[in-house]
Each structure stands twice: as structure tokens, then as C-alpha cells.
C-alpha atoms as a PDB file:
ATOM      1  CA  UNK A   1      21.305 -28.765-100.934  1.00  0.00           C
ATOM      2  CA  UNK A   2      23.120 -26.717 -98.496  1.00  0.00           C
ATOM      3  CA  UNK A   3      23.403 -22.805 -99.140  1.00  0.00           C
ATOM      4  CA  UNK A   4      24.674 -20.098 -97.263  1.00  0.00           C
ATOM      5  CA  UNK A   5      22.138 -16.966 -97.266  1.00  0.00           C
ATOM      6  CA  UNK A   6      23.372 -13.706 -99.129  1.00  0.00           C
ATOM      7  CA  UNK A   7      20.514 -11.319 -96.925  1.00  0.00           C
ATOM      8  CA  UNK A   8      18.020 -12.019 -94.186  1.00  0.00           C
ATOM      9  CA  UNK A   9      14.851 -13.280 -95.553  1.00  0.00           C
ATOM     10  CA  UNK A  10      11.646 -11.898 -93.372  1.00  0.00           C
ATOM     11  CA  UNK A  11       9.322 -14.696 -92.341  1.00  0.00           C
ATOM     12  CA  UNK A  12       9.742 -17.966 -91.836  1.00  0.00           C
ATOM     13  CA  UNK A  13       9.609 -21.328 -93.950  1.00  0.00           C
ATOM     14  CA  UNK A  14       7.639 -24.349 -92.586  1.00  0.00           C
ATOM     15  CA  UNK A  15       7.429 -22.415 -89.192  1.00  0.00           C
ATOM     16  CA  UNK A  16      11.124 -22.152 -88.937  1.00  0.00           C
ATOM     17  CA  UNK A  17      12.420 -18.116 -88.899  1.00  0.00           C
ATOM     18  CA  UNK A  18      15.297 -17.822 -91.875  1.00  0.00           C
ATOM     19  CA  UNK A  19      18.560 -18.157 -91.010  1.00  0.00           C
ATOM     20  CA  UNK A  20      20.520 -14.288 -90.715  1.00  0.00           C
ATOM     21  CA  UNK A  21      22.607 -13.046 -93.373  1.00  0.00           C
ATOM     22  CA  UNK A  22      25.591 -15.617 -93.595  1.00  0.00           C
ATOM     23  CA  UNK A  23      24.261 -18.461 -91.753  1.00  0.00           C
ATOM     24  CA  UNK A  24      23.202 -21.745 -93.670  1.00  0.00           C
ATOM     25  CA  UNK A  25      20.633 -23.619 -94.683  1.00  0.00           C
ATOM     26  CA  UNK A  26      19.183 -27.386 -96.101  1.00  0.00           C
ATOM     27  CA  UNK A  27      16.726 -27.136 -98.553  1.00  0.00           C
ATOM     28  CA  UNK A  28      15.420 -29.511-101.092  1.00  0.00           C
ATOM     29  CA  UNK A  29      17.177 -28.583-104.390  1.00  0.00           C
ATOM     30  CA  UNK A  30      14.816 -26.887-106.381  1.00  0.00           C
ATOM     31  CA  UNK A  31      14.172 -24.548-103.611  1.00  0.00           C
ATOM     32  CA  UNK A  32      17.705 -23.797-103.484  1.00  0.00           C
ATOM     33  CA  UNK A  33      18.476 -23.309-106.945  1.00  0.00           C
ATOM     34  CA  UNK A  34      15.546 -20.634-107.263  1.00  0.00           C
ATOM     35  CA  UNK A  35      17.469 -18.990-104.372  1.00  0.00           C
ATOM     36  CA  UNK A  36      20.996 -19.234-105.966  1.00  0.00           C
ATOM     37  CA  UNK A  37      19.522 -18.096-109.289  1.00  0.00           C
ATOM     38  CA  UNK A  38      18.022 -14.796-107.743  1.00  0.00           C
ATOM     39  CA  UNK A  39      21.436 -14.530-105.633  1.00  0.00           C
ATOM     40  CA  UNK A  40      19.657 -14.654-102.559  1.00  0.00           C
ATOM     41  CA  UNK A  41      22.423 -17.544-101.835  1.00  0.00           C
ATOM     42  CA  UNK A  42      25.304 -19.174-102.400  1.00  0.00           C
ATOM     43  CA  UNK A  43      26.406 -22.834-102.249  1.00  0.00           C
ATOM     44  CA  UNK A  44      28.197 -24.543 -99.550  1.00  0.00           C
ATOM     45  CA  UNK A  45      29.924 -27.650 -99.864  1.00  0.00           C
ATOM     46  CA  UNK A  46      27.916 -30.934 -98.441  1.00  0.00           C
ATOM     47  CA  UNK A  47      28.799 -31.866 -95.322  1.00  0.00           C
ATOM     48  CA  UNK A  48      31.185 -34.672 -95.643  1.00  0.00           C
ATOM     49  CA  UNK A  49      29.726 -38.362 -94.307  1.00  0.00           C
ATOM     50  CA  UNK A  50      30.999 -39.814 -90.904  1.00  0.00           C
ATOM     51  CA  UNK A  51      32.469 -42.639 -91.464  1.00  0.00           C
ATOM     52  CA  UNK A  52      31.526 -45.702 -88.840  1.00  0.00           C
ATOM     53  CA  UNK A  53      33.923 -48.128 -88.533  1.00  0.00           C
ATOM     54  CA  UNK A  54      32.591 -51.481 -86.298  1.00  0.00           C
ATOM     55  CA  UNK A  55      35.161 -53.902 -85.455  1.00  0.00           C
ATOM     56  CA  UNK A  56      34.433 -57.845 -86.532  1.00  0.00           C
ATOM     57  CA  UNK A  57      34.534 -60.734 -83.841  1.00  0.00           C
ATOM     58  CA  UNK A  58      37.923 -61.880 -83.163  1.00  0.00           C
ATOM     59  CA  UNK A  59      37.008 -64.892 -84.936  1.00  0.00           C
ATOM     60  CA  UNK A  60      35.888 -63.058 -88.043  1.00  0.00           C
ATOM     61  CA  UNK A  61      38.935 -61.048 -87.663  1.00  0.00           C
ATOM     62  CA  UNK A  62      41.815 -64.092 -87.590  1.00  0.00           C
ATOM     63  CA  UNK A  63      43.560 -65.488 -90.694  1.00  0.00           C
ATOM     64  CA  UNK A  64      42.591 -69.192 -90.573  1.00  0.00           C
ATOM     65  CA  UNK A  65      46.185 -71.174 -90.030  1.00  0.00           C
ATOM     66  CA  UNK A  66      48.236 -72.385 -92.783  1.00  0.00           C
ATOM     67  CA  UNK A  67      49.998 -75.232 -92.786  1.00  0.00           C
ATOM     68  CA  UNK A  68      53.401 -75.335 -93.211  1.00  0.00           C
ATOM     69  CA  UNK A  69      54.799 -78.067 -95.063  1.00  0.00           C
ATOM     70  CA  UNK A  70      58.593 -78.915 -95.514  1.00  0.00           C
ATOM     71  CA  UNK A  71      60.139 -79.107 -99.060  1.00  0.00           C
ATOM     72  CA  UNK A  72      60.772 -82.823-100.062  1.00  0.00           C
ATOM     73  CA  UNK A  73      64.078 -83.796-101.132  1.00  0.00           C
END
């Protein structure tokens, strides 16, 4: 979960100093709910997914032909 930090947290956390006052964080999500719960933080919005597009072979790509047939009369 992503959270923004309400204060500057001494220390560090797996070797890593805290981010200031303000600046954000990814933590797993019990971690950050203890921190949202003693208002330590507050939630940010997840980061939205990239999406890839990869284009297809022009083969893959082309409408096979239709044939065109004439109306009988």
C-alpha cells in the first residue's frame, strides 16, 4: 500500500532512512494500516498500471478476404 507520511520517522526500515514529512512510501499492508491507524500516515492512491500495447504481425492484423458474390436473378 502506498501512504504518504504525516511526520518524519527517526531511523530507518530494512536499512532504508524514512521518507521526510510528506514524501511517500510502499509498504506491505499491514504495516501501513498500523501507520494509518496511529495517523502517522495517510493513503495515497495506487499508482495507476502502464498500459503496453504490442502491435500483431501484419498477417495477424488483416481481415481474411470475403468473397463477394452477385445476387442471382
Amino acid at each position: 500500500m502506498r501512504i504518504r507520511m504525516r511526520i518524519k520517522i527517526s531511523g530507518t526500515r530494512d536499512g532504508v532512512e524514512w521518507p521526510d514529512k510528506g514524501g511517500f512510501v510502499d509498504l506491505p499492508d499491514e504495516e501501513a494500516a498500523q501507520l494509518l491507524r496511529d495517523r502517522v500516515a495517510e493513503p495515497l492512491p495506487a499508482l495507476p498500471v502502464e498500459e503496453t500495447a504490442t502491435a500483431a504481425d501484419d498477417a495477424e492484423q488483416a481481415a481474411p478476404a470475403r468473397r463477394r458474390t452477385q445476387a442471382k436473378k
